[in-house]
Protein backbone atom coordinates (compact mmCIF):
# COMPACT_ATOMS: atom_id res chain seq x y z
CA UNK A 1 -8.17 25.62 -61.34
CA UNK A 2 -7.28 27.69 -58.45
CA UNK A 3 -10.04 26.63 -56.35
CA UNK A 4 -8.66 23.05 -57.06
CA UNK A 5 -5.49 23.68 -55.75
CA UNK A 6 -6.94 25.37 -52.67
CA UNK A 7 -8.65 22.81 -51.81
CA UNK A 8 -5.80 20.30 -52.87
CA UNK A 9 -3.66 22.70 -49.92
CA UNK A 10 -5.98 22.69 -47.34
CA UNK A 11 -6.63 18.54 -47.50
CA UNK A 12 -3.08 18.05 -47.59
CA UNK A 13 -2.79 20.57 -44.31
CA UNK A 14 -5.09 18.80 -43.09
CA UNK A 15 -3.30 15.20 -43.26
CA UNK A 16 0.07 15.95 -43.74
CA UNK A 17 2.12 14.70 -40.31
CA UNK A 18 2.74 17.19 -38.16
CA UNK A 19 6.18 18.01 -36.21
CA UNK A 20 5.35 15.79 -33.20
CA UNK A 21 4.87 12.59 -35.46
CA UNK A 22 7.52 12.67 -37.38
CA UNK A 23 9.57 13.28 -34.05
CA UNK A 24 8.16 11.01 -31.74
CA UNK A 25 11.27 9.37 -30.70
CA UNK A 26 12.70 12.79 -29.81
CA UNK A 27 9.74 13.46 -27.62
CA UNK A 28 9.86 10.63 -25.65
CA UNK A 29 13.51 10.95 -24.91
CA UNK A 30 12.82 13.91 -24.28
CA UNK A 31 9.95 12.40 -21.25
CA UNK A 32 12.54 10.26 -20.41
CA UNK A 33 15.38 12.70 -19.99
CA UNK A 34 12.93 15.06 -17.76
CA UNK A 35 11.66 12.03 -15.89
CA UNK A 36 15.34 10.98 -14.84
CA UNK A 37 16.29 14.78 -14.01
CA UNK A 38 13.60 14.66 -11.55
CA UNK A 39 14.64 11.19 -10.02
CA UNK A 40 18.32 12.70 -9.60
CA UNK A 41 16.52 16.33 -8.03
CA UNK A 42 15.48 14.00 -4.85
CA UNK A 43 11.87 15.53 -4.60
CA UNK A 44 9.76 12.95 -4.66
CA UNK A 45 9.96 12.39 -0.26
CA UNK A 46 10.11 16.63 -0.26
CA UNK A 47 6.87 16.34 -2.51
CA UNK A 48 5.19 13.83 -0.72
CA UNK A 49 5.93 15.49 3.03
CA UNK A 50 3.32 18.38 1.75
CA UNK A 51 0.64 15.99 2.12
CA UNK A 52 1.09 13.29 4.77
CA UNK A 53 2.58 13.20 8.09
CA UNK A 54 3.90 11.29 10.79
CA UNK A 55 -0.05 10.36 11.27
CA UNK A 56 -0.32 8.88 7.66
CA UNK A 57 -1.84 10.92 4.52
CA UNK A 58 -5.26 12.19 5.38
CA UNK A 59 -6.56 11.43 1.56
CA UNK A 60 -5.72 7.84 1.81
CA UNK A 61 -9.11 6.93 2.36
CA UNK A 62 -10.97 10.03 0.64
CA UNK A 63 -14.07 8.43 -0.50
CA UNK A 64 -13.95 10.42 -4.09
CA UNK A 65 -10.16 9.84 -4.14
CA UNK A 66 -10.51 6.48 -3.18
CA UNK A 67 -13.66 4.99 -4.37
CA UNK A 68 -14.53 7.49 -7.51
CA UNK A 69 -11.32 8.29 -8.71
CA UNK A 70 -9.30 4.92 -8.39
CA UNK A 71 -11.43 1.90 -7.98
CA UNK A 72 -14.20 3.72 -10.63
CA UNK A 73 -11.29 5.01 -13.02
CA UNK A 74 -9.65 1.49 -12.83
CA UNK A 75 -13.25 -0.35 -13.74
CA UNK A 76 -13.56 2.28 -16.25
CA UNK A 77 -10.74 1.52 -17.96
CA UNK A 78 -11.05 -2.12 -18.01
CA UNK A 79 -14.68 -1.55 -19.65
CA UNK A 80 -12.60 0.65 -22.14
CA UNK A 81 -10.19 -2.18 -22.79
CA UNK A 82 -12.88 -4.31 -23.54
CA UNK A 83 -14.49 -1.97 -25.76
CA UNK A 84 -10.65 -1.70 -27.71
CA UNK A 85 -10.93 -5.63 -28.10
CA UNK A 86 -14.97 -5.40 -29.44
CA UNK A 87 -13.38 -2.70 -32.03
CA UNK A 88 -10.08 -4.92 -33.23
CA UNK A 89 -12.68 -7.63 -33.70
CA UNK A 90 -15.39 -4.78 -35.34
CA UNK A 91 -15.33 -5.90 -39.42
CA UNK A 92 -13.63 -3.21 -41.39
CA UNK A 93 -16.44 -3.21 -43.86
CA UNK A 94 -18.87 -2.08 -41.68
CA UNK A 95 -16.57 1.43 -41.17
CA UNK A 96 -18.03 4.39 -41.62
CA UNK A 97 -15.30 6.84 -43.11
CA UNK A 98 -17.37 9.55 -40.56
CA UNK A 99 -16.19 7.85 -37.99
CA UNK A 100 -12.38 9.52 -38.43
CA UNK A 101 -11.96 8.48 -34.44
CA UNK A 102 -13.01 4.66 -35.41
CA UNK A 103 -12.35 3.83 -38.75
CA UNK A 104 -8.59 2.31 -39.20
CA UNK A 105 -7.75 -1.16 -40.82
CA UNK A 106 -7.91 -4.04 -38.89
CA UNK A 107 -3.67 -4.52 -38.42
CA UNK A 108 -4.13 -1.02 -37.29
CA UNK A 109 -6.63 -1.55 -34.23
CA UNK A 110 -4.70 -5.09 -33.68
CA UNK A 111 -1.54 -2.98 -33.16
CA UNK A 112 -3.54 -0.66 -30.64
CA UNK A 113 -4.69 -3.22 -28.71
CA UNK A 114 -1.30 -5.13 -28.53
CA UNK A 115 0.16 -1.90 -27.20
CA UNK A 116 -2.00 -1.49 -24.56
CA UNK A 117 -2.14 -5.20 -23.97
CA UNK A 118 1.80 -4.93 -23.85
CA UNK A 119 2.12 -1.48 -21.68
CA UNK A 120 0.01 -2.90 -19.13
CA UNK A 121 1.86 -6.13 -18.74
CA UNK A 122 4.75 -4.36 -18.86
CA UNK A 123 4.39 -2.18 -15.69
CA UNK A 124 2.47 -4.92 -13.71
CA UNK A 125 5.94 -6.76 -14.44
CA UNK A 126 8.14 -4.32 -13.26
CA UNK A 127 6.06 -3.54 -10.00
CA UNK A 128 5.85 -7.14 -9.39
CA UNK A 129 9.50 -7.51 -8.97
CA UNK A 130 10.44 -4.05 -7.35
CA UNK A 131 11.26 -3.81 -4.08
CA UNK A 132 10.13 -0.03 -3.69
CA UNK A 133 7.60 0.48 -0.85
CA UNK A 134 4.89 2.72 -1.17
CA UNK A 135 5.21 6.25 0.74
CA UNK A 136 2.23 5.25 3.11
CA UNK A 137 4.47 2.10 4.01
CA UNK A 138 7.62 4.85 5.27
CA UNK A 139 8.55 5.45 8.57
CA UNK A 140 7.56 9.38 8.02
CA UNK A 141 4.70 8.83 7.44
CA UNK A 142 3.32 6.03 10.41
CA UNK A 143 4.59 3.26 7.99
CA UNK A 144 7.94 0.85 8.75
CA UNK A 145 9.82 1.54 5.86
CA UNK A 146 12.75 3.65 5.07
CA UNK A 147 12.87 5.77 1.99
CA UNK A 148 15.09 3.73 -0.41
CA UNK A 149 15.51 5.16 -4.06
CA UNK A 150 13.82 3.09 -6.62
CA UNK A 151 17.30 2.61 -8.17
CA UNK A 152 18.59 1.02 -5.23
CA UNK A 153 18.52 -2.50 -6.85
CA UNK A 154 19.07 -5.45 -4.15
CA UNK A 155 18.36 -3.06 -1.24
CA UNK A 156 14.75 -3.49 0.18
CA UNK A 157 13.70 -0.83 2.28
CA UNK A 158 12.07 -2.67 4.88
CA UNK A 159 8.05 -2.40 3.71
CA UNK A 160 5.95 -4.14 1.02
CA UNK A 161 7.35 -3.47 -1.95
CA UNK A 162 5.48 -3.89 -5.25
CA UNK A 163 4.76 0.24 -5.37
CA UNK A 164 6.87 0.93 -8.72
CA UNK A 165 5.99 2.28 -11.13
CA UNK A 166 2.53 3.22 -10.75
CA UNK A 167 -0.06 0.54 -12.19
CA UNK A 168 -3.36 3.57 -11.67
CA UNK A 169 -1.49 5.65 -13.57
CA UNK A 170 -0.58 2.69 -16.72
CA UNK A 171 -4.91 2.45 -16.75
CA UNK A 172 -4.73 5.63 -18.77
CA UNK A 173 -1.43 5.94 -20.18
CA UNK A 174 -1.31 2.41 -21.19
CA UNK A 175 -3.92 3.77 -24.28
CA UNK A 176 -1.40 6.03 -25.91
CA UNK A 177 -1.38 4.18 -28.83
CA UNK A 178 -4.96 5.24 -29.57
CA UNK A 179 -3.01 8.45 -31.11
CA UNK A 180 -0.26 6.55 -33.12
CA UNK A 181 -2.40 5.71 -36.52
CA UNK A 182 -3.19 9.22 -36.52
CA UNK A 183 -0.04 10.75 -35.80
CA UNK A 184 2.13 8.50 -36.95
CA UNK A 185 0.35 6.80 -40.24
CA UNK A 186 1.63 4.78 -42.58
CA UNK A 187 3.38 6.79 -45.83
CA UNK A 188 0.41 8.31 -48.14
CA UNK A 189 -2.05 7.34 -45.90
CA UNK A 190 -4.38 10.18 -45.19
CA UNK A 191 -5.30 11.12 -41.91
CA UNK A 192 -6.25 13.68 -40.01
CA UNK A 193 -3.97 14.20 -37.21
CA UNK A 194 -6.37 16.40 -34.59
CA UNK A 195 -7.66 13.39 -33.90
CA UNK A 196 -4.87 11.78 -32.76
CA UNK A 197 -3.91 15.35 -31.26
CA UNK A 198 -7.49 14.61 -29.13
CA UNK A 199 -6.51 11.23 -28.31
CA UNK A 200 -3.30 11.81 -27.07
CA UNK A 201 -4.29 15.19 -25.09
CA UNK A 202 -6.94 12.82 -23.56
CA UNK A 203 -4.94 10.25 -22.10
CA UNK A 204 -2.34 12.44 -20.80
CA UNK A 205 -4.54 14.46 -19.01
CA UNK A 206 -6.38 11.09 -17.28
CA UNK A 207 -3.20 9.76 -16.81
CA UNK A 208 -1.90 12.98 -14.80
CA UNK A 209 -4.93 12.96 -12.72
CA UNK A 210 -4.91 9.13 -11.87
CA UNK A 211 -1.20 9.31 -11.10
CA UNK A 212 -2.31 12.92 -8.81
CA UNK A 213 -4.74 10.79 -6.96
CA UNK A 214 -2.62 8.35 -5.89
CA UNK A 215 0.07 10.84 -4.76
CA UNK A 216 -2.23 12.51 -2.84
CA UNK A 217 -3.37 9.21 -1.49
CA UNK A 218 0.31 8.39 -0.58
CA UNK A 219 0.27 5.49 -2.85
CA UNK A 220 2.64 6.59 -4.99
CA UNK A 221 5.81 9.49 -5.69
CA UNK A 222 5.16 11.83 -9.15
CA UNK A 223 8.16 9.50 -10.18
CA UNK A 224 5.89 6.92 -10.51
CA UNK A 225 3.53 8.12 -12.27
CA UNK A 226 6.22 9.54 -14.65
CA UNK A 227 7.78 6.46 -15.49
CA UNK A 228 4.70 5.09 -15.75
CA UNK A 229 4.02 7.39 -18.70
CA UNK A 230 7.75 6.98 -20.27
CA UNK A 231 7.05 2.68 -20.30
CA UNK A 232 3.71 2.99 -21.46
CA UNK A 233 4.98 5.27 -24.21
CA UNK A 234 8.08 3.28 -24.96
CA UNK A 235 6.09 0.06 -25.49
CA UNK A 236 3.55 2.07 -27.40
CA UNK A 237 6.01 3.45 -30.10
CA UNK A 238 8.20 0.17 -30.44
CA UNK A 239 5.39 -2.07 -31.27
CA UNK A 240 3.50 0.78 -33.10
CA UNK A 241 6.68 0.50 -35.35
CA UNK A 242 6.91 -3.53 -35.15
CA UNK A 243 3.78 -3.59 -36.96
CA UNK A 244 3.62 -0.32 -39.23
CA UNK A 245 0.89 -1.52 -41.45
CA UNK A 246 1.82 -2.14 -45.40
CA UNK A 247 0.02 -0.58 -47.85
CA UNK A 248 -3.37 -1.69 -48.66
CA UNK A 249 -3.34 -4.05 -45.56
CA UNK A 250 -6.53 -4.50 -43.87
């Protein structure tokens, strides 16, 4: 009897939802709170004067920065987009409850991929319409445009435009809804929530580094790649919560 409710205590450890599900709203206002304190800080042009210079940024055209990290990351995570559709269309009866990283209902994998569908529309929307220049496009750095906050609505800066937020950075943050069904399940559905733990840890660490690249490219400021990462999210918990799956829904 005791062993029984040992093991009844560690399964339910195991599944129960931990503190960042159950406040996921709180963490990304939280994200979005930091994100705005560093738009109003004025860092981003102090930032990106420690790597270009009048001259340009010597990492624009960094063959691993340019060719391995942003043209191979960006085909790698269209094959992985393609590989999210195979696995919405994958029949759930062919699951194997092993495969804890794979095996989710199909409204489930059909909310995933309208997430990511959605977050990557939804930044290729906004950075189709902004007029924010890129920081290789400013004056300071051998560029015509003037530094213009992205905030500045109506008020083009004299460049390009199209630079905000950062689309590199939405090819890996767009997929934060791979964590949701694990860290944010539906009531008495058992999960176990490392794995969306892994899947969130994952994402936020390729979506750092894509969003690093670019800076150090001079493509774009860290604000970009940080409100890249508060849409993405955004988009990711809304619709997550649109389409919360009912019980015994497949």
């Amino acid at each position: 009897m005791h062993d029984s409710r040992c093991a009844a205590a560690t399964f339910s450890t195991a599944v129960d939802t931990p503190p960042l599900a159950s406040n996921a709203s709180a963490w990304w206002l939280g994200a979005l709170l930091l994100t705005g304190l560093w738009d109003l800080s004025g860092l981003d042009l102090a930032f990106m004067q420690q790597f270009g210079t009048p001259h340009g940024f010597a990492w624009q055209h960094s063959w691993v920065l340019e060719r391995v990290l942003h043209e191979g990351v960006r085909q790698a995570a269209t094959g992985f987009f393609l590989l999210i559709a195979l696995w919405t269309l994958w029949p759930t009866r062919w699951n194997q409850p092993r495969l804890v990283a794979l095996a989710l209902p199909r409204r489930e994998r059909l909310a995933v991929l309208l997430s990511v569908t959605l977050s990557l529309a939804a930044v290729n929307l906004i950075k189709n319409t902004s007029q924010t220049s890129c920081p290789w496009d400013l004056q300071a750095f051998g560029g015509t445009a003037v530094y213009v906050s992205h905030w500045t609505w109506g008020l083009t800066d004299g460049g390009t435009g199209r630079c905000f937020p950062g689309g590199h950075a939405s090819s890996a943050f767009a997929f934060l809804a791979l964590s949701l069904p694990w860290l944010l399940p539906h009531a008495g559905t058992p999960r176990r929530r490392a794995v969306g733990l892994r899947w969130l840890a994952g994402v936020l660490v390729a979506g750092a580094l894509a969003g690093a690249v670019q800076t150090a490219r001079g493509a774009h400021y860290p604000s970009h790649t940080l409100w890249t990462m508060v849409i993405c999210g955004g988009v990711s918990l809304a619709l997550w919560r649109l389409m919360r799956p009912r019980r015994g829904t497949a």
